[in-house]
C-alpha atoms as a PDB file:
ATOM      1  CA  UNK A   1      90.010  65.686 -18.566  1.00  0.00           C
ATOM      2  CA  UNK A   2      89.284  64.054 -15.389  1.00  0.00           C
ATOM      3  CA  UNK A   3      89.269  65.209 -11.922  1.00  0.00           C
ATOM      4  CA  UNK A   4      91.866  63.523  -9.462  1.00  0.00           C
ATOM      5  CA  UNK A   5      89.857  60.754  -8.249  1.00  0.00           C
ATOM      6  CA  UNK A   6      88.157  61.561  -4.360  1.00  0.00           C
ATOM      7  CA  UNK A   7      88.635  58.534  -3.275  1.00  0.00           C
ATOM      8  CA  UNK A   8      90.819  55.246  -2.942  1.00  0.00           C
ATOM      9  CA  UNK A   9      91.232  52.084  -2.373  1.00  0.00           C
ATOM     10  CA  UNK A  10      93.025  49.083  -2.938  1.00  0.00           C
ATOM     11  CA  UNK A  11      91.855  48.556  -6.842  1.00  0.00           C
ATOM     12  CA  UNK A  12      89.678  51.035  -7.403  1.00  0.00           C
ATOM     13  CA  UNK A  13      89.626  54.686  -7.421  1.00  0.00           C
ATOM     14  CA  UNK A  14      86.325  56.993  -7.235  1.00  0.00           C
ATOM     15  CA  UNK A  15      86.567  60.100  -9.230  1.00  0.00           C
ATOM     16  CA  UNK A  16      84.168  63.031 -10.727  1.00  0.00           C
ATOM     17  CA  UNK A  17      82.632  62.135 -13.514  1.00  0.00           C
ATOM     18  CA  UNK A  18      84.048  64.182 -16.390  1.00  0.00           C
ATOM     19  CA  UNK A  19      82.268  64.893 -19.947  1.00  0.00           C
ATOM     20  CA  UNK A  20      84.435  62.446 -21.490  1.00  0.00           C
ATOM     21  CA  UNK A  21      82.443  59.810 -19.600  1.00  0.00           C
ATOM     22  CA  UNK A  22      79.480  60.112 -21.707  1.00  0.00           C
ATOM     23  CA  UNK A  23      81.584  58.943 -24.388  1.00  0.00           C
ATOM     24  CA  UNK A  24      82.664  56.277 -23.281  1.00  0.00           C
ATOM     25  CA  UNK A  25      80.542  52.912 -22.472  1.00  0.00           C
ATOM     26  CA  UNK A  26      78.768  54.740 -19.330  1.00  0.00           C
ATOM     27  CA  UNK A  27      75.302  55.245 -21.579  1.00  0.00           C
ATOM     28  CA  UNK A  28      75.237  51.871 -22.683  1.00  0.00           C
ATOM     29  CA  UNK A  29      75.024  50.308 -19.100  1.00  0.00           C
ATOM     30  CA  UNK A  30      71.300  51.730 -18.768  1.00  0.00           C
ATOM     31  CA  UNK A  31      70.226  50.352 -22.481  1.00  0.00           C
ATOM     32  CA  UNK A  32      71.502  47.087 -20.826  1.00  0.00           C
ATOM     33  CA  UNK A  33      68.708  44.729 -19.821  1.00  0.00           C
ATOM     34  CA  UNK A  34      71.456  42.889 -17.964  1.00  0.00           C
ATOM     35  CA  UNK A  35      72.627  45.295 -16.272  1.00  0.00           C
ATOM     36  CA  UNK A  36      69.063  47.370 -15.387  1.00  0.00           C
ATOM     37  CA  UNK A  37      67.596  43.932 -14.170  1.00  0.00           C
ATOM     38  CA  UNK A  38      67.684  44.729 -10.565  1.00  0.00           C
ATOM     39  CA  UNK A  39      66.801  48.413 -10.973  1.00  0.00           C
ATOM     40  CA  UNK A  40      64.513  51.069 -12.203  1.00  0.00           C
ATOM     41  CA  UNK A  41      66.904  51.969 -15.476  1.00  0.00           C
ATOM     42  CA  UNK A  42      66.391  50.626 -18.836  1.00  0.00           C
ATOM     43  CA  UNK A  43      62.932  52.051 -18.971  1.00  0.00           C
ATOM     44  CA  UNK A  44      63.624  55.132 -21.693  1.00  0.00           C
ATOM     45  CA  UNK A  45      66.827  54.745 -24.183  1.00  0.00           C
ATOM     46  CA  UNK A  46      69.389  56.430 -22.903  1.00  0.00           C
ATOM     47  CA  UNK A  47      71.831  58.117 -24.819  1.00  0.00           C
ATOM     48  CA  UNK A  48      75.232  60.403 -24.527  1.00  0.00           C
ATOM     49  CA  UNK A  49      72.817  63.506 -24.424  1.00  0.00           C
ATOM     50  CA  UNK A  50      71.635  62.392 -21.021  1.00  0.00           C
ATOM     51  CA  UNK A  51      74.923  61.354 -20.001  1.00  0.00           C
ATOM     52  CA  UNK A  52      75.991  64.612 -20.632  1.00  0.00           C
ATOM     53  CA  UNK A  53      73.317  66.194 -19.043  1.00  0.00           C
ATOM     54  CA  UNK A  54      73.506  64.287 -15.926  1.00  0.00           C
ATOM     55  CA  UNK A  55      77.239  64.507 -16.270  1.00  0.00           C
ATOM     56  CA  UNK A  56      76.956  68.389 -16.062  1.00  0.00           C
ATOM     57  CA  UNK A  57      74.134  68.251 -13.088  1.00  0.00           C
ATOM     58  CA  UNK A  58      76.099  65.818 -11.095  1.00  0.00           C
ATOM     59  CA  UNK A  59      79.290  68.799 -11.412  1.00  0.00           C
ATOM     60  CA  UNK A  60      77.413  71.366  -9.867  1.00  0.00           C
ATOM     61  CA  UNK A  61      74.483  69.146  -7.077  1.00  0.00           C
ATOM     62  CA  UNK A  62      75.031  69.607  -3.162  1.00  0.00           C
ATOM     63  CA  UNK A  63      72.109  67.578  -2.815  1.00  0.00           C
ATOM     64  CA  UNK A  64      74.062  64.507  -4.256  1.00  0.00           C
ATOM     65  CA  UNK A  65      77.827  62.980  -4.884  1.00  0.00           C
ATOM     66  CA  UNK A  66      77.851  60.893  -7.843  1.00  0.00           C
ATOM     67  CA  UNK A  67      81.359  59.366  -8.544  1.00  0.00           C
ATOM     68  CA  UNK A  68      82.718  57.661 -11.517  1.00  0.00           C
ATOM     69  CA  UNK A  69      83.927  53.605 -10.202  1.00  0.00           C
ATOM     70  CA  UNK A  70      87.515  53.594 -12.388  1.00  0.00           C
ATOM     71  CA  UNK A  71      89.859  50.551 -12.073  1.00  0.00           C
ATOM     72  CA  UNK A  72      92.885  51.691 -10.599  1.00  0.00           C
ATOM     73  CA  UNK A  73      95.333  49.298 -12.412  1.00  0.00           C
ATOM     74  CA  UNK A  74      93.799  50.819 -15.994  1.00  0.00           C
ATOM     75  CA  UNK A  75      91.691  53.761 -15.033  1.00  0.00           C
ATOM     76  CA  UNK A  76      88.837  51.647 -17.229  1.00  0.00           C
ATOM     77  CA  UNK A  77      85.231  53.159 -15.994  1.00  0.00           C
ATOM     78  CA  UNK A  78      83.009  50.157 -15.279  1.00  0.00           C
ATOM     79  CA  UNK A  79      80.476  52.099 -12.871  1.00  0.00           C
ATOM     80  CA  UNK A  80      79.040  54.873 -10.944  1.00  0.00           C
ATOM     81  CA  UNK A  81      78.138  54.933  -7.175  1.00  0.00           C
ATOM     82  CA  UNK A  82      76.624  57.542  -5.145  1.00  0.00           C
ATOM     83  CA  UNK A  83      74.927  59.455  -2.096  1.00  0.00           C
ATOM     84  CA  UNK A  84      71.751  60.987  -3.374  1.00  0.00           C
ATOM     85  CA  UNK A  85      68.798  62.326  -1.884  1.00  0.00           C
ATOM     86  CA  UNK A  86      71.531  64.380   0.888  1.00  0.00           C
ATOM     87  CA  UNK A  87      69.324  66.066   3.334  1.00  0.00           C
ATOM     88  CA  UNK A  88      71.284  68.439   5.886  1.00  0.00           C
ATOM     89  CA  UNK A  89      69.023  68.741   8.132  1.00  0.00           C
ATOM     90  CA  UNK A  90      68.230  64.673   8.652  1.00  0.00           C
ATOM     91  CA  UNK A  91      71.978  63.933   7.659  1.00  0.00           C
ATOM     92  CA  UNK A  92      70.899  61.341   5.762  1.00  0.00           C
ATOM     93  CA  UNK A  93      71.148  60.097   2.130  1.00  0.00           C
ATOM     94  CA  UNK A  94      70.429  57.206  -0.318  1.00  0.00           C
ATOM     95  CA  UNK A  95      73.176  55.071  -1.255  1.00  0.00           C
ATOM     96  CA  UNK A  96      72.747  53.744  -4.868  1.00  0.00           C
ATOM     97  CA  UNK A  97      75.469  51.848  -7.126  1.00  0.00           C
ATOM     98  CA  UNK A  98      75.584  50.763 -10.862  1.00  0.00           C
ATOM     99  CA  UNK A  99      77.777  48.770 -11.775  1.00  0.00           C
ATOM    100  CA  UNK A 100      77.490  48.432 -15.501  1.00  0.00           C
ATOM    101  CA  UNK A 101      80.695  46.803 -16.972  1.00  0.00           C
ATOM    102  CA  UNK A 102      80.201  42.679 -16.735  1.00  0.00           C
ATOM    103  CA  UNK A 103      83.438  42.133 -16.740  1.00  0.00           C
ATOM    104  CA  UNK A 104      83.593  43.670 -13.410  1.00  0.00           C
ATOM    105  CA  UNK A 105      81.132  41.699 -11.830  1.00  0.00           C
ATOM    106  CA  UNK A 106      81.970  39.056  -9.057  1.00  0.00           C
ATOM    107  CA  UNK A 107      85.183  40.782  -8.378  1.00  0.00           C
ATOM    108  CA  UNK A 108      84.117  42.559  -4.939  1.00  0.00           C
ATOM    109  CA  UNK A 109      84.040  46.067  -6.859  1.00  0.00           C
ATOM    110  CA  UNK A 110      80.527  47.057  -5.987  1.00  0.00           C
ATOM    111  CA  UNK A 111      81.683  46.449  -1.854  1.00  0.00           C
ATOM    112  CA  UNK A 112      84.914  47.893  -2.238  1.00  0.00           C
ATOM    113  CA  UNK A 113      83.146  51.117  -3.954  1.00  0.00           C
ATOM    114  CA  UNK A 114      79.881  51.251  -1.416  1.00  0.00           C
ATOM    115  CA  UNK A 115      82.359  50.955   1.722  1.00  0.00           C
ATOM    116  CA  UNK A 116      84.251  53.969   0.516  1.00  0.00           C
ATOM    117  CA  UNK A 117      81.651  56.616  -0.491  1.00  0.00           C
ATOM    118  CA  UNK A 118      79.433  55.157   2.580  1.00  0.00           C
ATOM    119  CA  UNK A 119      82.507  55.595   4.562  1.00  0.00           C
ATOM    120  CA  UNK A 120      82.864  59.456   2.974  1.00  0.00           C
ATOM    121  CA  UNK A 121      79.302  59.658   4.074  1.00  0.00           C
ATOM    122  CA  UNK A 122      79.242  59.430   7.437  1.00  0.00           C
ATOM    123  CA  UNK A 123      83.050  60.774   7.798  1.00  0.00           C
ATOM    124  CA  UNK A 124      83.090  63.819   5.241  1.00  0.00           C
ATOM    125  CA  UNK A 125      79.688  64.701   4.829  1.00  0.00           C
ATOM    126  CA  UNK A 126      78.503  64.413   8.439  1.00  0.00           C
ATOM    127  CA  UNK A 127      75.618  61.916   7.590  1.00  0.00           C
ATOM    128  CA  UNK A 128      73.895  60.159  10.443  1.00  0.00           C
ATOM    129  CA  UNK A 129      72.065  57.712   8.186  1.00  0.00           C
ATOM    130  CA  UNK A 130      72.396  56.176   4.814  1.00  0.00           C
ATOM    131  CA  UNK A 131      69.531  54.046   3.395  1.00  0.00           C
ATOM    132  CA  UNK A 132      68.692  51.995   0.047  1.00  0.00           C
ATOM    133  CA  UNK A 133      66.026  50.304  -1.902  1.00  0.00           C
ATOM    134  CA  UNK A 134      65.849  47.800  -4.127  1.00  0.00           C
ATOM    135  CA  UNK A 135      64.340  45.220  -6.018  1.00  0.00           C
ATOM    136  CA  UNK A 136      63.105  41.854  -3.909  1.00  0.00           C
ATOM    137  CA  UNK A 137      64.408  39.678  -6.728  1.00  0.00           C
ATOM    138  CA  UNK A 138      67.979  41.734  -6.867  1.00  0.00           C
ATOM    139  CA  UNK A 139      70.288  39.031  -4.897  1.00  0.00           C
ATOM    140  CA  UNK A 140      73.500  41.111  -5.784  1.00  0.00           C
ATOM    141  CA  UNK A 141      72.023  44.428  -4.113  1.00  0.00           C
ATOM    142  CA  UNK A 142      70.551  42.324  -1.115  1.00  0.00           C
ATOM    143  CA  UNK A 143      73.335  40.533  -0.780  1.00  0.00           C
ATOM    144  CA  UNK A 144      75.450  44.122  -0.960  1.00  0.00           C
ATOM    145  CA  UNK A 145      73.392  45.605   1.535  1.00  0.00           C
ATOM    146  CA  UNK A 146      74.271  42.890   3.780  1.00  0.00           C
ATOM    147  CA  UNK A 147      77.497  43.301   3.539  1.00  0.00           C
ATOM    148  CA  UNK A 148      78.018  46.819   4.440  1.00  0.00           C
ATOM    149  CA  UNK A 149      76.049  46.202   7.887  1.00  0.00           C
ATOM    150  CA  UNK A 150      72.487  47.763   6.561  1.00  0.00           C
ATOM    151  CA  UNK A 151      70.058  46.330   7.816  1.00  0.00           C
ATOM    152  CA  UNK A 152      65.766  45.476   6.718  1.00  0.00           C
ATOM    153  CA  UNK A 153      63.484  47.861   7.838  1.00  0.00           C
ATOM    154  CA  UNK A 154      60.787  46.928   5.520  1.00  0.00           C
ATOM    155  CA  UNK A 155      59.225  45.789   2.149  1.00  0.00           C
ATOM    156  CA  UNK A 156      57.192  48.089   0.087  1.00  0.00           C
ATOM    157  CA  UNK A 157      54.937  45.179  -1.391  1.00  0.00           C
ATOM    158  CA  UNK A 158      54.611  45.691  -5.206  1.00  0.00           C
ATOM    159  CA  UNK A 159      56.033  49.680  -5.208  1.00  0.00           C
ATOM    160  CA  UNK A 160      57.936  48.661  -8.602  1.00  0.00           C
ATOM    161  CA  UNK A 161      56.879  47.543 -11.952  1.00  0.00           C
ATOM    162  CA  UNK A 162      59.812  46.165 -14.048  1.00  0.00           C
ATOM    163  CA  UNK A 163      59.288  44.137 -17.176  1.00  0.00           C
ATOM    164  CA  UNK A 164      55.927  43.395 -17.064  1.00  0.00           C
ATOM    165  CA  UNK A 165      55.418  42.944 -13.822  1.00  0.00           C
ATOM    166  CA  UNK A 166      55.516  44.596 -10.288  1.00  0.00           C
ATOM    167  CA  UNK A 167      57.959  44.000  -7.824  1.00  0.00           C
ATOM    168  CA  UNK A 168      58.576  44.405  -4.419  1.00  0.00           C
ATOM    169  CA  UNK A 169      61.268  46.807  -3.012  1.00  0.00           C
ATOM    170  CA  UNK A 170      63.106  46.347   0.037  1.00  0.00           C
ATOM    171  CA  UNK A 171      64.402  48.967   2.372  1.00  0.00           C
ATOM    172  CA  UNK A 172      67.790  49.171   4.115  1.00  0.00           C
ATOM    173  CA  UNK A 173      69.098  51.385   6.512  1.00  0.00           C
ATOM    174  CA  UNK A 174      72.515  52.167   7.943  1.00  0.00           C
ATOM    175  CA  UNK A 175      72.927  54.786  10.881  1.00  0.00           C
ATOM    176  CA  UNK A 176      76.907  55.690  11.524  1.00  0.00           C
ATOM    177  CA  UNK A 177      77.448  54.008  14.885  1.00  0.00           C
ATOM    178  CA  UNK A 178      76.437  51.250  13.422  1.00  0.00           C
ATOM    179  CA  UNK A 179      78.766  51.272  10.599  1.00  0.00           C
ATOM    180  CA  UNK A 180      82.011  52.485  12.585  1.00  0.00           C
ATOM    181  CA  UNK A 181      81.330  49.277  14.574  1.00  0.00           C
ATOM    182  CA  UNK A 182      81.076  46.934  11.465  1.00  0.00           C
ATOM    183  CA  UNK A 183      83.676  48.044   9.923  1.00  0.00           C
ATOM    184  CA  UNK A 184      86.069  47.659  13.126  1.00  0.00           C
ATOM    185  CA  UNK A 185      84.710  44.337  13.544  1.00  0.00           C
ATOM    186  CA  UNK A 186      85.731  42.945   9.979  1.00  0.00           C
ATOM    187  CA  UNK A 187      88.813  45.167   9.888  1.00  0.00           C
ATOM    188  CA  UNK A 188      87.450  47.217   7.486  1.00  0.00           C
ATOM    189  CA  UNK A 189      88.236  50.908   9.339  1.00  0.00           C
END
């Protein structure tokens, strides 16, 4: 049984993920080369035991929010998307998003999802700065990143090493000012 979901918006809702989840396609995404392309999954199998696992840390962790990404016209799962990394003292935290149902890509999910739990961020959880990484070669991520007002602050030249070869990871940051004023700029607030 699930939690009521934490947060809304127009098609999605972002809920606790629940034990059930590890039944469900959730352990799949990160044995998906697809889907693990533009991140550091897909590296060890991954099965429902570490779902679970993670599942049961995730209940319990101050240090990080992990929410389920559920469809709100279905309540289908198709990703998770969360603040990790929460330091209280530097109110800051890493942003990070998987969107591992296909079916949901290109649909504006992965925005609609980052600009609520970055929104939760800086609103609920007092944060003063949220930051990500990713792959140099990850267009959906960059282009992500973009979107929700983060901007460069600088490549870490060759930091990954994904299929065979090492990769360069780019680093975003986000401090709430700046935020509050993008989002009342594109109406987003």
């Amino acid at each position: 049984m699930s939690l009521p979901p934490l947060l809304t918006g127009p098609r999605l809702a972002l809920r606790a993920l629940c034990p059930a989840d590890a039944d469900g396609p959730y352990p799949g995404w990160l044995n998906d080369g697809q889907v693990c392309a533009g991140n550091s999954h897909g590296v060890w199998p991954y099965g429902r035991e570490q779902a679970r696992d993670f599942i049961a840390r995730a209940a319990t962790a101050r240090d990080a929010l992990t929410l389920a990404i559920t469809l709100r016209s279905d309540g289908r799962h198709v990703g998770n998307v969360g603040l990790q990394g929460i330091h209280p003292i530097y109110r800051s935290a890493e942003f990070a998003i998987l969107l591992g149902d296909r079916a949901a890509w290109g649909q504006g999910y992965g925005l609609e999802a980052a600009r609520l739990i970055v929104a939760h961020g800086f609103a609920a959880l007092n944060l003063h700065r949220i930051h990500c990484g990713t792959f140099a070669d990850n267009a959906g991520m960059l282009a992500l990143a973009a979107r929700l007002g983060m901007r460069e602050e600088g490549r870490r030249v060759e930091a990954a090493y994904k299929n065979g070869r090492f990769v360069d990871v780019i680093e975003f940051g986000l401090l709430r000012d700046q935020f509050v004023a993008s989002a009342a700029a594109t109406g987003n607030s």
